[in-house]
N, C-alpha and C. Protein backbone atom coordinates (compact mmCIF):
# COMPACT_ATOMS: atom_id res chain seq x y z
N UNK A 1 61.89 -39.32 -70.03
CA UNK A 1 61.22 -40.20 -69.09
C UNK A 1 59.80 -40.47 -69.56
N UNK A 2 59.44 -39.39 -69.78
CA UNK A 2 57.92 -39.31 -70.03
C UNK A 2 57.92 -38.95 -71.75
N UNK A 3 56.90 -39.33 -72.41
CA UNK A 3 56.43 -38.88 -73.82
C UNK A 3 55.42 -39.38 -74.51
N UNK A 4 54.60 -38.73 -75.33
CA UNK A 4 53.99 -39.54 -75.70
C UNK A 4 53.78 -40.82 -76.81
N UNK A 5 52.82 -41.71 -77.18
CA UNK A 5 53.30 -42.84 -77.92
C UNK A 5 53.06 -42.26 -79.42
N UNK A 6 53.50 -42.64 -80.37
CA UNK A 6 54.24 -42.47 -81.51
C UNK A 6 53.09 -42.86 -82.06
N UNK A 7 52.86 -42.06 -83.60
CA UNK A 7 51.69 -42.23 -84.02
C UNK A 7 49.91 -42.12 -83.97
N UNK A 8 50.28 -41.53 -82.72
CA UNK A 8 48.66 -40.57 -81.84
C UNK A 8 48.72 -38.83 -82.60
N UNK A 9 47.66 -38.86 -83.19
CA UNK A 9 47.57 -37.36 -83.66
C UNK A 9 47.92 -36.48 -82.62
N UNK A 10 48.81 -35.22 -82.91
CA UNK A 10 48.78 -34.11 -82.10
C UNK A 10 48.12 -33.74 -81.53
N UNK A 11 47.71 -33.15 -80.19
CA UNK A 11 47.01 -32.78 -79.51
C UNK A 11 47.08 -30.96 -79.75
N UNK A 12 46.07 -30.21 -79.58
CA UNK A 12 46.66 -29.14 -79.19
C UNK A 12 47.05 -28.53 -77.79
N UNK A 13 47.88 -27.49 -77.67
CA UNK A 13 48.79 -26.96 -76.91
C UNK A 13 48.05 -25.78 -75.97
N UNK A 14 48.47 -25.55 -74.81
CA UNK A 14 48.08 -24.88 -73.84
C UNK A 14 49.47 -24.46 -72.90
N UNK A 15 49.12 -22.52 -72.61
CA UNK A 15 50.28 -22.49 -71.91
C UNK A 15 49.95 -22.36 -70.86
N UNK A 16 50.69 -22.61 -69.72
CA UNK A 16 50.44 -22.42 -67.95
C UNK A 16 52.09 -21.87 -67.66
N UNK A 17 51.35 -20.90 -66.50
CA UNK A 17 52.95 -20.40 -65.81
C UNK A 17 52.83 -21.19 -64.74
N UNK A 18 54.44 -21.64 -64.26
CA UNK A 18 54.90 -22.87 -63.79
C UNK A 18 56.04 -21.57 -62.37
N UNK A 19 55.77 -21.66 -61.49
CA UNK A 19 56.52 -20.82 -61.10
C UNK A 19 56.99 -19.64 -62.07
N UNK A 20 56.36 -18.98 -62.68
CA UNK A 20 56.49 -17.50 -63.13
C UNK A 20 57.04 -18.43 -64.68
N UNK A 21 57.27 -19.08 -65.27
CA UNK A 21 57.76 -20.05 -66.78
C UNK A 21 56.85 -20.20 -67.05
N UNK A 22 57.04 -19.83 -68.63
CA UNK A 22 55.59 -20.10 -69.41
C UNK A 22 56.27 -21.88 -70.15
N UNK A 23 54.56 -22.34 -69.86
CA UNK A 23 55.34 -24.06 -69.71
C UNK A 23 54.14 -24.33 -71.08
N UNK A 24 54.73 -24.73 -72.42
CA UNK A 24 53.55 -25.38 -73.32
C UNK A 24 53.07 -26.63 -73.21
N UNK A 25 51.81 -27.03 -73.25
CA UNK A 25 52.17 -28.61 -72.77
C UNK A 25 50.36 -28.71 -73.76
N UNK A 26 50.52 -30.22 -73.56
CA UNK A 26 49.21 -30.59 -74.55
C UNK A 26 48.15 -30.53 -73.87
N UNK A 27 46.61 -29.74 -74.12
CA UNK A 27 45.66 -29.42 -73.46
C UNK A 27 45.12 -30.74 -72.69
N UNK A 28 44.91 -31.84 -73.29
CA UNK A 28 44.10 -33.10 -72.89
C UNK A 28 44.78 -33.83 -71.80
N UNK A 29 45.85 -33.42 -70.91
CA UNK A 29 46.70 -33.90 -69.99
C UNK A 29 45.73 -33.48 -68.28
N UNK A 30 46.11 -34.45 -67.33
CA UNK A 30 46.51 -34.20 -66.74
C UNK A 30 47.68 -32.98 -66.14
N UNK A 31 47.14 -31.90 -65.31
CA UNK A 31 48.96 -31.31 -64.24
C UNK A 31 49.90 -32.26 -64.31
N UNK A 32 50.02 -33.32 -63.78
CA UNK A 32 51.20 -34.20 -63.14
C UNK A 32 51.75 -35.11 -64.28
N UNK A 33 51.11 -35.01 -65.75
CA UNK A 33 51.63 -35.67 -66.51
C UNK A 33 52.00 -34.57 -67.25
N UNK A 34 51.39 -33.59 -67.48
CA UNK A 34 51.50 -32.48 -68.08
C UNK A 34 53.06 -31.72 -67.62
N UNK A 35 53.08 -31.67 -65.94
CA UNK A 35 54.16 -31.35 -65.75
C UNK A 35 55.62 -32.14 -65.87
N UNK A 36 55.41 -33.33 -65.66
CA UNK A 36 56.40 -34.53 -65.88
C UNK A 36 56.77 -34.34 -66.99
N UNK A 37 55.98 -34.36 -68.22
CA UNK A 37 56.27 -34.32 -69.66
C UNK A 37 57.22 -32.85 -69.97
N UNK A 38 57.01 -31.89 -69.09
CA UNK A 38 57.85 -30.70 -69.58
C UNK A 38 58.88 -30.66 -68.48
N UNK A 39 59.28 -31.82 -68.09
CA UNK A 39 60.20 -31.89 -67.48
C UNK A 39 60.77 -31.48 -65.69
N UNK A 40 59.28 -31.54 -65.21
CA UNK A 40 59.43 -31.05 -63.74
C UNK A 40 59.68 -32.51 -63.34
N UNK A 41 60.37 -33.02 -62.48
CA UNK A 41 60.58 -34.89 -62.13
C UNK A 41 60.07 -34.55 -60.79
N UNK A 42 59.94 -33.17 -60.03
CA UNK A 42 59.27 -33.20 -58.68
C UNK A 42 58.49 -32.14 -58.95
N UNK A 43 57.58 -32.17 -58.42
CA UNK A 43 56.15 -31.45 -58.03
C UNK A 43 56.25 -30.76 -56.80
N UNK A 44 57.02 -30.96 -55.50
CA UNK A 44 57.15 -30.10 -54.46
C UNK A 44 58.16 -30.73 -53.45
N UNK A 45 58.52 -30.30 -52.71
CA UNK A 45 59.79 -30.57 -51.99
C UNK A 45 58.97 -30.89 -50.11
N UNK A 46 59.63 -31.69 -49.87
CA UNK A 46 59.19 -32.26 -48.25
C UNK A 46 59.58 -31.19 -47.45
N UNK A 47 59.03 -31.19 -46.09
CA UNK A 47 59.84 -30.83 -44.57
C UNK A 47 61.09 -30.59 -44.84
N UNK A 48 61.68 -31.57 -45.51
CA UNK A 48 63.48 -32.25 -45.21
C UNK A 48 64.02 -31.88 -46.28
N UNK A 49 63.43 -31.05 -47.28
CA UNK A 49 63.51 -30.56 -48.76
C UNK A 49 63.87 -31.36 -50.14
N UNK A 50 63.32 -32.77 -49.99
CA UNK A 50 63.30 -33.73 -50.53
C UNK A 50 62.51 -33.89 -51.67
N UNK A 51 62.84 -34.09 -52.81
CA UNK A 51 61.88 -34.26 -54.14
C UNK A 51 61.10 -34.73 -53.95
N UNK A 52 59.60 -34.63 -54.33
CA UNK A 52 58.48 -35.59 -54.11
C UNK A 52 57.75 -35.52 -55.61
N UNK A 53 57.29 -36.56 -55.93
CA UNK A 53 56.91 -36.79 -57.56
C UNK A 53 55.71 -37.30 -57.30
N UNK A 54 54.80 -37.12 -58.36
CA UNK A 54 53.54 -37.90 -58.77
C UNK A 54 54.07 -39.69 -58.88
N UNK A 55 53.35 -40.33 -58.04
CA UNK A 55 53.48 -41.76 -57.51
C UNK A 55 51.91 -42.31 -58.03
N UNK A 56 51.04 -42.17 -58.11
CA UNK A 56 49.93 -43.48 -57.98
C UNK A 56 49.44 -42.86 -59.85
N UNK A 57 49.21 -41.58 -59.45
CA UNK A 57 48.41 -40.75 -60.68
C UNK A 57 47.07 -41.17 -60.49
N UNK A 58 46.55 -41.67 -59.55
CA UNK A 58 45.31 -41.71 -59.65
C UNK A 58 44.62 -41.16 -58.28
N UNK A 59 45.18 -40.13 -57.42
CA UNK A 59 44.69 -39.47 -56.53
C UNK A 59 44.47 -40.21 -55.34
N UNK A 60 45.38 -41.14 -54.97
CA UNK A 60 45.38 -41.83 -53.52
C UNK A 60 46.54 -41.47 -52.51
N UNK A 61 47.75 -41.10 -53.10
CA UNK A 61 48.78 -40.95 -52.55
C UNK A 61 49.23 -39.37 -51.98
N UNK A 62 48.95 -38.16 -52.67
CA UNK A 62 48.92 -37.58 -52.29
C UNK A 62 50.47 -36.94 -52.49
N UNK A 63 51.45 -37.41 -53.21
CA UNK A 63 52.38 -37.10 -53.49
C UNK A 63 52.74 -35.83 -54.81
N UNK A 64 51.73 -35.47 -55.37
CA UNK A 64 51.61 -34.32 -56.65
C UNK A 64 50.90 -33.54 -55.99
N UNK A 65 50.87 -32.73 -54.52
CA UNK A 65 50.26 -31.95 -54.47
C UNK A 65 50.71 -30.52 -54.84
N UNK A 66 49.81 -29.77 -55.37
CA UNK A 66 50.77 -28.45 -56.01
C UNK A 66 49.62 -27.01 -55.53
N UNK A 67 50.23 -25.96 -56.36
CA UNK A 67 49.50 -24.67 -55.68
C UNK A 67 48.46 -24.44 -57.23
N UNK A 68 47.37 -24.10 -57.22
CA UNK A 68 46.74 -23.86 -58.52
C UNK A 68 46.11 -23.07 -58.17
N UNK A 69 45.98 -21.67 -59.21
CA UNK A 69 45.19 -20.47 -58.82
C UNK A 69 44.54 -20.11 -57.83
N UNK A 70 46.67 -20.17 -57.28
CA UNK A 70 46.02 -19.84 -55.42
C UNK A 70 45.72 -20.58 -54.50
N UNK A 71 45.18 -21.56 -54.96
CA UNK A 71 44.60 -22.75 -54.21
C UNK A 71 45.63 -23.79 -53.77
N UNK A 72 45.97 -24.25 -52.40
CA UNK A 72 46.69 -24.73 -51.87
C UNK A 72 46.35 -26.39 -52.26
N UNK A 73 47.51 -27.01 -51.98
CA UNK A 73 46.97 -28.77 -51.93
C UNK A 73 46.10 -28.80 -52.75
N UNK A 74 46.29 -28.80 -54.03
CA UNK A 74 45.57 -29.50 -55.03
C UNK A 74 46.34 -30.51 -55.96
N UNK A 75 45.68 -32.04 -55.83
CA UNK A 75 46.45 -32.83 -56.30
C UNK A 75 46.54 -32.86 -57.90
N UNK A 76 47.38 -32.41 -58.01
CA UNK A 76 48.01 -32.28 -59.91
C UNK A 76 47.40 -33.85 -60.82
N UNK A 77 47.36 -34.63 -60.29
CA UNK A 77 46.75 -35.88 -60.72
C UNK A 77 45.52 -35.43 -61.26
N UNK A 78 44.60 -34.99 -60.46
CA UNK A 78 43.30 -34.73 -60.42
C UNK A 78 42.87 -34.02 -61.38
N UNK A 79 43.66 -33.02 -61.65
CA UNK A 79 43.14 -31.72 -62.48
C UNK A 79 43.90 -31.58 -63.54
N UNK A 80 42.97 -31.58 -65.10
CA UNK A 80 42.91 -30.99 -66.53
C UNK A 80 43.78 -29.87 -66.90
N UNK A 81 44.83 -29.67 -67.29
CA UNK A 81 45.74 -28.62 -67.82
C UNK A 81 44.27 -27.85 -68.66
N UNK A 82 44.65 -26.29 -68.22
CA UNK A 82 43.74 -24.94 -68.83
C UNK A 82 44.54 -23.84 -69.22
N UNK A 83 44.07 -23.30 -70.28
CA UNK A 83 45.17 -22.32 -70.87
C UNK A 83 45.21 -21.16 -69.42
N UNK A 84 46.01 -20.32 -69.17
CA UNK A 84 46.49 -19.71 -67.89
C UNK A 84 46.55 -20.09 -66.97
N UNK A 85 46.43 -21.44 -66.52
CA UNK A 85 46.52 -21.83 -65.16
C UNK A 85 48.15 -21.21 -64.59
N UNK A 86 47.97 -21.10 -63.70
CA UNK A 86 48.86 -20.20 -62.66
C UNK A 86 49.17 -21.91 -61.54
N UNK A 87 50.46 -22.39 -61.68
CA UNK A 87 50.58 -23.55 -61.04
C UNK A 87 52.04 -22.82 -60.41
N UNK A 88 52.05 -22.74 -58.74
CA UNK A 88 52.98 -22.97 -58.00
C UNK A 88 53.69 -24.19 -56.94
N UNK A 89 55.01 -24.91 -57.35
CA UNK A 89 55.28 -26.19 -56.85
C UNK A 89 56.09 -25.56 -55.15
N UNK A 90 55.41 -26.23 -54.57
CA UNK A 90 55.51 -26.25 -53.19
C UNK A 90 57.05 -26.48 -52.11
N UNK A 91 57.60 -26.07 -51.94
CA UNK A 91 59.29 -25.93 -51.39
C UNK A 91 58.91 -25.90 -49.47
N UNK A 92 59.01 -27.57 -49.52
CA UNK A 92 58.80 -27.36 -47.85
C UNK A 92 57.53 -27.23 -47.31
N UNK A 93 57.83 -27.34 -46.04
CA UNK A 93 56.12 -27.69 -45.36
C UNK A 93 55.49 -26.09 -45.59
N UNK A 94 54.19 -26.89 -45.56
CA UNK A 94 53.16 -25.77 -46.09
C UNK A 94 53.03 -24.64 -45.00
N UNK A 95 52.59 -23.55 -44.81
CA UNK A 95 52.18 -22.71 -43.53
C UNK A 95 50.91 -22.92 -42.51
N UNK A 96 51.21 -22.53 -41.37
CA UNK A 96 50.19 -23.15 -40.50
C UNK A 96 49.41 -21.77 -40.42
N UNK A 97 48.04 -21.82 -40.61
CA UNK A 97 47.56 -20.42 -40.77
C UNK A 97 46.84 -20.66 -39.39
N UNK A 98 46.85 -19.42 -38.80
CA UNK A 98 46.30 -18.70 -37.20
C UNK A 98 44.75 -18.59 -37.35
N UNK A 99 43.94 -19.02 -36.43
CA UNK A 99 42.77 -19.01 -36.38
C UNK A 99 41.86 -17.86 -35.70
């Protein structure tokens, strides 16, 4: 689906665990392209447990939101692949935390 164009020098490589998978992907990416490219086609699952994918890539839609070192709702669009990033994809509505 995704790849890159033919004839662009190599980038170098960075690993991130992807739900506990060590995922190699090219440092200069985007999460949401980064993850697309290694083959995730959804980023987190709805209410209704429905695939949901990176849609705009430019941080309006809100559809790549993912878990990043811990950190809830962070849109994968937004943020630079880093060697150890710790990325968890989201299964269902998020938790309502007690005040």
């Amino acid at each position: 689906m995704f790849k890159p164009l033919d004839g662009l020098a190599p980038k170098p490589k960075v690993e991130l665990d992807v739900d506990g998978t060590t995922v190699t992907v090219a440092q200069d990416r985007t999460l949401a392209i980064a993850l697309l490219e290694a083959g995730y086609h959804a980023t987190r699952r709805n209410h209704r447990g429905e695939p949901c994918a990176p849609y705009c890539l430019m941080g309006v839609c809100f559809e790549c939101l993912v878990q990043v070192d811990g950190v809830d709702n962070v849109q994968s669009c937004q943020v630079r692949v880093r060697a150890g990033m710790k990325v968890c994809l989201p299964q269902g509505p998020r938790a309502v935390k007690e005040r």
